[in-house]
C-alpha atoms as a PDB file:
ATOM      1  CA  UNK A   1      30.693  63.396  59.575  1.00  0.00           C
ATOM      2  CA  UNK A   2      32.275  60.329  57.842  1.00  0.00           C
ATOM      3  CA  UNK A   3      30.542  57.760  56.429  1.00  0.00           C
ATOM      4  CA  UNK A   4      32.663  54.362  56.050  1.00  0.00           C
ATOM      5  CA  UNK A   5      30.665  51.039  54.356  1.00  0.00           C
ATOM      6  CA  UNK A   6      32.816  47.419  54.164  1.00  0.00           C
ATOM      7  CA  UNK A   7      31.741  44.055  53.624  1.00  0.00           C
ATOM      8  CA  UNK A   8      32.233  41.455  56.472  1.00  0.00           C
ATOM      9  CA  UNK A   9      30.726  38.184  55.932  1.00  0.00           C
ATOM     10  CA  UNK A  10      28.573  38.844  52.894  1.00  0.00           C
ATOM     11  CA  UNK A  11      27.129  41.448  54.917  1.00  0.00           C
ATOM     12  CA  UNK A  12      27.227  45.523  53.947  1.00  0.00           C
ATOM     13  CA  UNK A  13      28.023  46.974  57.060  1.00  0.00           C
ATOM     14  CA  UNK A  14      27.837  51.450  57.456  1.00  0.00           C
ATOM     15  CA  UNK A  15      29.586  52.214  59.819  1.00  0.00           C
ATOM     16  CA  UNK A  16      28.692  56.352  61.054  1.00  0.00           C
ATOM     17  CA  UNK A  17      32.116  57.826  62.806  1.00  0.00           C
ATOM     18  CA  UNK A  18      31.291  61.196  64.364  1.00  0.00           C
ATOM     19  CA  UNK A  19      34.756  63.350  64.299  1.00  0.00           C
ATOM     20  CA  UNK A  20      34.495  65.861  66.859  1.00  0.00           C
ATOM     21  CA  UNK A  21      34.176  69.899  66.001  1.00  0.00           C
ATOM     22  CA  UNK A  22      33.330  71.231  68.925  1.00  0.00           C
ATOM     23  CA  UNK A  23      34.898  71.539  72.808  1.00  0.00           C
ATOM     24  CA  UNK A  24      32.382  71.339  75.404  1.00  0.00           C
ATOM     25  CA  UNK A  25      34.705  71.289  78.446  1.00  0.00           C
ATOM     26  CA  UNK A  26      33.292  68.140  79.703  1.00  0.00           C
ATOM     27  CA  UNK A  27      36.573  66.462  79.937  1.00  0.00           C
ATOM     28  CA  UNK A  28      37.512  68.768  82.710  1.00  0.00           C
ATOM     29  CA  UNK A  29      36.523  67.005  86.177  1.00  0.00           C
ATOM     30  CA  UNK A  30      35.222  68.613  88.949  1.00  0.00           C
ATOM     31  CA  UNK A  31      32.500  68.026  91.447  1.00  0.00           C
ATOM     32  CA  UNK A  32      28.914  68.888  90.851  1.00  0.00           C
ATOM     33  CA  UNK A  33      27.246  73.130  91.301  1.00  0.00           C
ATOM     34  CA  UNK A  34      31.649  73.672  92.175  1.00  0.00           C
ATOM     35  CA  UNK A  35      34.138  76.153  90.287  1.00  0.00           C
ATOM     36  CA  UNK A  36      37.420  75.582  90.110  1.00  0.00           C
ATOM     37  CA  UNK A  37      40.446  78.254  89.307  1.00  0.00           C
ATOM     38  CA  UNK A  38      42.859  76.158  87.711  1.00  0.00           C
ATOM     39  CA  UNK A  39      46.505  76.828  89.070  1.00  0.00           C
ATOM     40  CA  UNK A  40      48.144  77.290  85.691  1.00  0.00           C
ATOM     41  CA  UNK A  41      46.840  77.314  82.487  1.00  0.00           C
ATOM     42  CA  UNK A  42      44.963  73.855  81.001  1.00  0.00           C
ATOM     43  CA  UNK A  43      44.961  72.123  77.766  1.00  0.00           C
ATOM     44  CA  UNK A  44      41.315  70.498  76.050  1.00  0.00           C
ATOM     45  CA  UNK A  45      42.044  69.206  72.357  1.00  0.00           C
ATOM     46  CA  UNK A  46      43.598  72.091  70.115  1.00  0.00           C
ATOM     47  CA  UNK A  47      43.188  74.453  72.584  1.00  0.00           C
ATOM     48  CA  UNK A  48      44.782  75.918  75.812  1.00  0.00           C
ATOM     49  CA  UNK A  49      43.394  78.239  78.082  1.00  0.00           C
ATOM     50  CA  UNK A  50      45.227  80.980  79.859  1.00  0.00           C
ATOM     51  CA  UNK A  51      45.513  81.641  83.648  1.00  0.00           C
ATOM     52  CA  UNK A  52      47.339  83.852  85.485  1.00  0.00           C
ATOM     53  CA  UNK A  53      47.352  84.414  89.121  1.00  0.00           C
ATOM     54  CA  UNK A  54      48.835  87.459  91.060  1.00  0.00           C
ATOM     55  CA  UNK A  55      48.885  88.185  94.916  1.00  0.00           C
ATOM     56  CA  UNK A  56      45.139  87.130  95.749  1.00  0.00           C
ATOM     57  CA  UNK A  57      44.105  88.210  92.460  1.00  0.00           C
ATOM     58  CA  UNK A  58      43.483  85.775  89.084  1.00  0.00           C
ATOM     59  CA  UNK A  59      42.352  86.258  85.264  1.00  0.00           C
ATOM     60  CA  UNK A  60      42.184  84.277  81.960  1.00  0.00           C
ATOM     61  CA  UNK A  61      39.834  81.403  82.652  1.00  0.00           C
ATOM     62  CA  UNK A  62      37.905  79.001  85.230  1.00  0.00           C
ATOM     63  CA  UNK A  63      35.743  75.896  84.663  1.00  0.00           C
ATOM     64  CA  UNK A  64      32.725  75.678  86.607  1.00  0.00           C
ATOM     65  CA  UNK A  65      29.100  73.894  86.595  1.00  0.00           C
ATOM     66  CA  UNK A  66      27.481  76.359  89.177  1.00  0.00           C
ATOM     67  CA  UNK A  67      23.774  77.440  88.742  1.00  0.00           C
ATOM     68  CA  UNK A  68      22.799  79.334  91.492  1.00  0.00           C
ATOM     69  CA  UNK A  69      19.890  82.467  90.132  1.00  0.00           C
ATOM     70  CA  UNK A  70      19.569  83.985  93.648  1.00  0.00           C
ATOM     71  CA  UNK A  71      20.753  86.452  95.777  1.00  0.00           C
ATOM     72  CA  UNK A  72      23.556  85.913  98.449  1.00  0.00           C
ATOM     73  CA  UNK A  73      23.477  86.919 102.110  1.00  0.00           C
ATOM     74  CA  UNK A  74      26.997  87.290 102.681  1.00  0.00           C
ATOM     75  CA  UNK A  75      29.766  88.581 100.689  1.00  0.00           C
ATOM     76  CA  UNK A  76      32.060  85.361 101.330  1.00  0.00           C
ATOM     77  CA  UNK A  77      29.180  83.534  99.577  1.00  0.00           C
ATOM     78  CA  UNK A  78      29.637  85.653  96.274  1.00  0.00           C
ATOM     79  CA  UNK A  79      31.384  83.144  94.294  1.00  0.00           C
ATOM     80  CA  UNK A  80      27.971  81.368  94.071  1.00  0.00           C
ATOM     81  CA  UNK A  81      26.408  83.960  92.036  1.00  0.00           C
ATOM     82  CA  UNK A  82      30.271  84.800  90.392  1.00  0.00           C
ATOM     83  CA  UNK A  83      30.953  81.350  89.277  1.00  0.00           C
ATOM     84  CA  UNK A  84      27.134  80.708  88.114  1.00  0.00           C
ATOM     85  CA  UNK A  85      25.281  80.939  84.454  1.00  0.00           C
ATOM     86  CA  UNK A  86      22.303  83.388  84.250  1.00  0.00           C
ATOM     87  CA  UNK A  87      19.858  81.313  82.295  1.00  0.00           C
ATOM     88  CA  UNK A  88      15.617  81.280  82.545  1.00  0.00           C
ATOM     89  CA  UNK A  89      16.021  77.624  82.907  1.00  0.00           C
ATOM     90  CA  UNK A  90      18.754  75.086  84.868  1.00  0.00           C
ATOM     91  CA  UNK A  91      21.672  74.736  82.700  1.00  0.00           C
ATOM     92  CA  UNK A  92      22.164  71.509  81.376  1.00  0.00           C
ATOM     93  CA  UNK A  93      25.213  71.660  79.656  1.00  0.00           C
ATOM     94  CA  UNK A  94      27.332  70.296  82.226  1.00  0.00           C
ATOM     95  CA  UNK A  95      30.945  72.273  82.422  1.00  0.00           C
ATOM     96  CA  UNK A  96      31.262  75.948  81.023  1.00  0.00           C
ATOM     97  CA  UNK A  97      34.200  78.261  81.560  1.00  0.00           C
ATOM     98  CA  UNK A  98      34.230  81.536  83.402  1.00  0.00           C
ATOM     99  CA  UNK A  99      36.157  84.094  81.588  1.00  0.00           C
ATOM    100  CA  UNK A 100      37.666  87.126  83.427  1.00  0.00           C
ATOM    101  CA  UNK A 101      39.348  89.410  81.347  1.00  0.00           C
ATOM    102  CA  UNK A 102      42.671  91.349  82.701  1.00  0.00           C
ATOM    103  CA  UNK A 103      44.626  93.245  79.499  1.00  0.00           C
ATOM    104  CA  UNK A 104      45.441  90.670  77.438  1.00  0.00           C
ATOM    105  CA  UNK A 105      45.336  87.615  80.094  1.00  0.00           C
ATOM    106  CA  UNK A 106      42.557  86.271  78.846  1.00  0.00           C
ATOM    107  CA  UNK A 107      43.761  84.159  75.937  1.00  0.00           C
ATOM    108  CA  UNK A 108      43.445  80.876  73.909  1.00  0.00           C
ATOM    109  CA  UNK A 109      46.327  79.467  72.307  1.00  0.00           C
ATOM    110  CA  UNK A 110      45.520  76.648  69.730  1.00  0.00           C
ATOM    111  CA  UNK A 111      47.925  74.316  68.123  1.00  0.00           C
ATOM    112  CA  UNK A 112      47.578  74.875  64.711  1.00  0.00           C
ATOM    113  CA  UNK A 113      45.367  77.590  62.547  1.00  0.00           C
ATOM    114  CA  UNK A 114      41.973  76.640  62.208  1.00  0.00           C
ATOM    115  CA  UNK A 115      38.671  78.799  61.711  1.00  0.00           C
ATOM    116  CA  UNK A 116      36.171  78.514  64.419  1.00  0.00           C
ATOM    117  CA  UNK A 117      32.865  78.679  63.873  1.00  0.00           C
ATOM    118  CA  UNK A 118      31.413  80.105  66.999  1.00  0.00           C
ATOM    119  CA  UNK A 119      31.229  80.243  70.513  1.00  0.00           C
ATOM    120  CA  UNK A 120      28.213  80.438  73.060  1.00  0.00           C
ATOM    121  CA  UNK A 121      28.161  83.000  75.322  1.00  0.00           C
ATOM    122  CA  UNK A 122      26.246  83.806  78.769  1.00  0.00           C
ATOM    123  CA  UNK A 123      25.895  86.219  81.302  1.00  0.00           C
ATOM    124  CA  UNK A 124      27.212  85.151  85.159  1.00  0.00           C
ATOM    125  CA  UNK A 125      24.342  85.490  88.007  1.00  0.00           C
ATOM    126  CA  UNK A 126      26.242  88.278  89.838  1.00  0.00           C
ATOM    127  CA  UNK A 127      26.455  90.471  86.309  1.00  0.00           C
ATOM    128  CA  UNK A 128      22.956  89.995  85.509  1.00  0.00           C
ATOM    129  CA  UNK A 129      22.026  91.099  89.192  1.00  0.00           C
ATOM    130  CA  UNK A 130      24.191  94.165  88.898  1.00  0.00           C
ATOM    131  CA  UNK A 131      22.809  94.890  84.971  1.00  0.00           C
ATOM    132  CA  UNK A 132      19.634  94.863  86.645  1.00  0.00           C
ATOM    133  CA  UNK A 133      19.727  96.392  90.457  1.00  0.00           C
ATOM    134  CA  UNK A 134      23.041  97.807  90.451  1.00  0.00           C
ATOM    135  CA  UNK A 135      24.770  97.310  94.282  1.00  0.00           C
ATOM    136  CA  UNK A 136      21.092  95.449  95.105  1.00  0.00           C
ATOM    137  CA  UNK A 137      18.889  96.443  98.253  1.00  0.00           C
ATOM    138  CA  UNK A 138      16.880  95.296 100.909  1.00  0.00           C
ATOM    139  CA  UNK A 139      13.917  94.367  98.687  1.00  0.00           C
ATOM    140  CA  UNK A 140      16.260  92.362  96.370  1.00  0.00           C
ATOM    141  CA  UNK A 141      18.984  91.182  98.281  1.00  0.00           C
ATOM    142  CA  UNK A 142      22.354  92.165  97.829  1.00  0.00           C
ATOM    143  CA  UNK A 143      24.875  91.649  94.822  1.00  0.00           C
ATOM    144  CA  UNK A 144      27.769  92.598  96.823  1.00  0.00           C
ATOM    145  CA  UNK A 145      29.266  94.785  93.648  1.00  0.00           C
ATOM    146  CA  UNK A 146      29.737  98.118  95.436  1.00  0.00           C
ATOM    147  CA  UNK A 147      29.745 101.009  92.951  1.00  0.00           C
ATOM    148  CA  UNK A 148      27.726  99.662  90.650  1.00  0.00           C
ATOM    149  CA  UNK A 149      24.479 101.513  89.214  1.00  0.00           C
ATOM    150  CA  UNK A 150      21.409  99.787  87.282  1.00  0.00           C
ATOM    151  CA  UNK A 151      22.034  99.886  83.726  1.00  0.00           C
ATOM    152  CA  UNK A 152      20.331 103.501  81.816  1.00  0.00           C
ATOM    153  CA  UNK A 153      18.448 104.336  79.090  1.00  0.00           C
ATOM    154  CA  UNK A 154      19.537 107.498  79.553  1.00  0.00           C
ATOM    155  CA  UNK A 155      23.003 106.757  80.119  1.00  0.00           C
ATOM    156  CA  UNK A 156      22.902 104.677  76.878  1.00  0.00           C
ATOM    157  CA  UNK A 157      24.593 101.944  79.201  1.00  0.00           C
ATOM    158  CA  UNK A 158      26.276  98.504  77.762  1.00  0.00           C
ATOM    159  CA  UNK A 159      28.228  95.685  78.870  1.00  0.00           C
ATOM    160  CA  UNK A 160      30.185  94.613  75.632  1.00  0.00           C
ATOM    161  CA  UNK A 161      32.378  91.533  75.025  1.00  0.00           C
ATOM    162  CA  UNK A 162      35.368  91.901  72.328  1.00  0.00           C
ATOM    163  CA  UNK A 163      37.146  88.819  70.493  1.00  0.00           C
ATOM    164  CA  UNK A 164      40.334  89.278  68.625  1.00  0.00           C
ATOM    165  CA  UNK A 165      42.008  86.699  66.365  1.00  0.00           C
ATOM    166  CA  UNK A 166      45.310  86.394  65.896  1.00  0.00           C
ATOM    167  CA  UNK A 167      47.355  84.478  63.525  1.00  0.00           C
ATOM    168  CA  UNK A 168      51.272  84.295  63.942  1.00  0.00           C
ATOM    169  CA  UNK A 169      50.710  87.130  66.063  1.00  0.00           C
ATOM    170  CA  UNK A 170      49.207  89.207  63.191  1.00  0.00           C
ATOM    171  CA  UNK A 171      45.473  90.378  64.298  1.00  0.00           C
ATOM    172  CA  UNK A 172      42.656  89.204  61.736  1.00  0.00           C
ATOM    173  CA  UNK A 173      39.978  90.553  62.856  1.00  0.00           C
ATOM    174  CA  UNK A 174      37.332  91.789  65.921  1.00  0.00           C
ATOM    175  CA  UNK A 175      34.267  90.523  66.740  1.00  0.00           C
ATOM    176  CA  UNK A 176      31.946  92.378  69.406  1.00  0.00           C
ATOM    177  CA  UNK A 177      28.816  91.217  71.073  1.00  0.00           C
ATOM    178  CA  UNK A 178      27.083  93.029  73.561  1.00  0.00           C
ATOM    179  CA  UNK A 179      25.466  91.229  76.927  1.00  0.00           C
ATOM    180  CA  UNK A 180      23.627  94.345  77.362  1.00  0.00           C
ATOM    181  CA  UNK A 181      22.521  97.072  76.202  1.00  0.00           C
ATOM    182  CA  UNK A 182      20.329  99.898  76.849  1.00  0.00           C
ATOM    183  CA  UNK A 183      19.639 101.872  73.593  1.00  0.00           C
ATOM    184  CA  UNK A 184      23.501 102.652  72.568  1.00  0.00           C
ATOM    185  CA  UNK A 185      23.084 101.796  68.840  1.00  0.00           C
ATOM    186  CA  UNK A 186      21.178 102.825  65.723  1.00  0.00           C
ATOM    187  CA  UNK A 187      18.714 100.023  66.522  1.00  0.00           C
ATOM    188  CA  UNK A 188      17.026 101.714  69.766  1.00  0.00           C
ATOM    189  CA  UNK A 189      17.294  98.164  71.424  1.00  0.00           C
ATOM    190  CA  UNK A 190      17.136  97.316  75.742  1.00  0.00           C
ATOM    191  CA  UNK A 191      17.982  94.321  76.735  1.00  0.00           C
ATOM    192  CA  UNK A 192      19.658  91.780  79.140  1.00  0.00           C
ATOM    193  CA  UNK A 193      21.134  88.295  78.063  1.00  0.00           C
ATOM    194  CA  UNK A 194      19.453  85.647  80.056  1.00  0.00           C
ATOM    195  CA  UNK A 195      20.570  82.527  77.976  1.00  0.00           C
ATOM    196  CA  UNK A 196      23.523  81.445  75.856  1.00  0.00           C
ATOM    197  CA  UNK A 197      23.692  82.709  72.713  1.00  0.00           C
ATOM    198  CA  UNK A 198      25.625  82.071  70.024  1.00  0.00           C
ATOM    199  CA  UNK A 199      28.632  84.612  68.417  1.00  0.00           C
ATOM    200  CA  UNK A 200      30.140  83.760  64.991  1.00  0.00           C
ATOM    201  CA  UNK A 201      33.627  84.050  64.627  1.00  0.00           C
ATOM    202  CA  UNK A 202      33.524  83.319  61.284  1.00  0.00           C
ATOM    203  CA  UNK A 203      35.056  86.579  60.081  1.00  0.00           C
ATOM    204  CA  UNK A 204      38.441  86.362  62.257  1.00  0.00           C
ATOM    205  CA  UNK A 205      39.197  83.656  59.414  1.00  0.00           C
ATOM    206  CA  UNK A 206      41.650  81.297  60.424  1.00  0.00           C
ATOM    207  CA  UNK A 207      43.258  81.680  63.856  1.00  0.00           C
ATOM    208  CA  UNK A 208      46.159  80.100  66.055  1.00  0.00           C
ATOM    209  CA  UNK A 209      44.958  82.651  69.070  1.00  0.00           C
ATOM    210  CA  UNK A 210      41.648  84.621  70.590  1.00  0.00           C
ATOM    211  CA  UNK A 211      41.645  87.122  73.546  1.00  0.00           C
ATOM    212  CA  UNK A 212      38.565  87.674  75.542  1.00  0.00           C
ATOM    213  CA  UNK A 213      38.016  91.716  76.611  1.00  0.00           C
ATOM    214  CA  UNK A 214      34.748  92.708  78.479  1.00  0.00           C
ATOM    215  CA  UNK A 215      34.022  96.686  79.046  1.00  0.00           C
ATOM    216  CA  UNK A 216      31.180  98.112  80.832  1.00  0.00           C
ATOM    217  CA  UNK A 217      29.727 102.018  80.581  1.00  0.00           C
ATOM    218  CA  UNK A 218      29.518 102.034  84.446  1.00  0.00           C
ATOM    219  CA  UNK A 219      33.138 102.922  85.645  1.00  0.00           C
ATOM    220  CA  UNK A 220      34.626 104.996  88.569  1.00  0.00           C
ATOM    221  CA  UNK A 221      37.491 106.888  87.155  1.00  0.00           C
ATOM    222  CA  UNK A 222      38.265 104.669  84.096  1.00  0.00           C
ATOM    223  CA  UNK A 223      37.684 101.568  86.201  1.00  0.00           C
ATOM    224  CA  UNK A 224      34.606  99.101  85.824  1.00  0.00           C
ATOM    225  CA  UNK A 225      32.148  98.974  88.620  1.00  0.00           C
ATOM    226  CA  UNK A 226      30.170  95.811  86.683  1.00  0.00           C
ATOM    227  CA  UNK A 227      31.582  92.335  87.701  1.00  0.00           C
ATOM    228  CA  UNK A 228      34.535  91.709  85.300  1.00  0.00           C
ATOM    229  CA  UNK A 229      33.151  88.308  84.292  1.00  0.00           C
ATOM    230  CA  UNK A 230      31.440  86.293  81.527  1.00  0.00           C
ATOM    231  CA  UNK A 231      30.226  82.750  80.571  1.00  0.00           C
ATOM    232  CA  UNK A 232      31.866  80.857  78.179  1.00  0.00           C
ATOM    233  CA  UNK A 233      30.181  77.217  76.722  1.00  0.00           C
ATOM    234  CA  UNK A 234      31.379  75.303  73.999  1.00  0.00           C
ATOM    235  CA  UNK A 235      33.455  76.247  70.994  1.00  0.00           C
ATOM    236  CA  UNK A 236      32.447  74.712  67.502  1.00  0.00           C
ATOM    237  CA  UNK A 237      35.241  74.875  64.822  1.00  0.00           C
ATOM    238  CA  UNK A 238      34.667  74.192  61.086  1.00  0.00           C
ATOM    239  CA  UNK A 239      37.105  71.264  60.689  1.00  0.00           C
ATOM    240  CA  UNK A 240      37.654  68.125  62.512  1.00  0.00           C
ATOM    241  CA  UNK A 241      39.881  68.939  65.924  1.00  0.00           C
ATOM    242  CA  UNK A 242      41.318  65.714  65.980  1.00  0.00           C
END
């Protein structure tokens, strides 16, 4: 924040300029409770998001506003749940990002070094149904995510998110947060994100890059059977992005 005080007139006049830290993806247009997979990758301030498409196949990143907390009927209807935040209330933050990891495809390239502060982070609806009643049933409705099992205690089950910075392609540092978890650490804990919540990044230092990874305990021969997917809303950076 900036704080600028002139005379005009005889008069003091403060003047409060706000310079911008943060990128809340609201410059990205596109209609109301709709997703959209960009065709290439897309630029907002300092920072541009990956995407990659292949056959009928995409990863990196997609903007959405979707908000849908129940279950589909029909699996042609799944991008409802797919493309939509898992919170206990609406979201009203207006545009997020969907993040779907693929090796190292989901990626943000920034124009210059600079330390970011943190992220905010959310489960999507379809992940949180799976987490919770694995392929669904009759009772529930269905999450059309064959193969996947309700997360275990005794499994020691948990859906994990990675960060990496980079600068000039050096790595700085890793940063791990885990969506869920079911007792896999010292701390005994079970739980299931329902909100955003905040990651520091703090510790990558400064960065010119960050790659998204997401890995699940429930996998069919080294493959995940949870929804490769994730929220992403808002990234706040420790310097003016101007």
């Amino acid at each position: 924040m900036m704080f600028v005080s002139c005379k005009k007139d005889g008069k003091l006049i403060d003047d409060v300029i706000l310079l911008p830290t943060d990128l809340l993806f609201e410059d990205f247009k596109i209609g109301r409770f709709t997703h959209k997979i960009p065709a290439e990758s897309f630029t907002s301030a300092i920072a541009t998001f990956n995407v990659k498409h292949e056959s009928n196949d995409w990863s990196g990143f997609a903007i959405s506003n979707r908000n849908y907390k129940n279950f589909v009927t029909a699996a042609n209807l799944v991008d409802s749940t797919r493309f939509s935040v898992y919170t206990l209330t609406p979201n009203a933050g207006g545009n997020f990002l969907v993040v779907r990891p693929k090796g190292d495809n989901a990626f943000v390239q920034l124009s210059r070094p600079i330390q970011i502060d943190k992220i905010l982070v959310g489960n999507t609806v379809q992940v949180y149904q799976t987490i919770m009643y694995g392929p669904g049933n009759a009772t529930v409705g269905n999450t059309f995510a064959p193969g996947t099992t309700i997360m275990s205690v005794a499994r020691k089950d948990n859906l994990k998110i990675t960060i990496k910075g980079f600068l000039n392609n050096v790595e700085t540092g890793v940063v791990d947060f885990l969506l869920a978890d079911r007792s896999s650490d010292a701390l005994k804990r079970s739980f299931t994100v329902t909100d955003w919540m905040p990651v520091s990044l703090l510790s990558l230092g400064k960065v010119d890059k960050i790659v998204f990874y997401l890995e699940s305990t429930d996998k069919t021969g080294g493959v995940m059977n949870t929804p490769n997917y994730f929220c992403l809303d808002g990234i706040r950076f420790t310097e003016n992005i101007n």
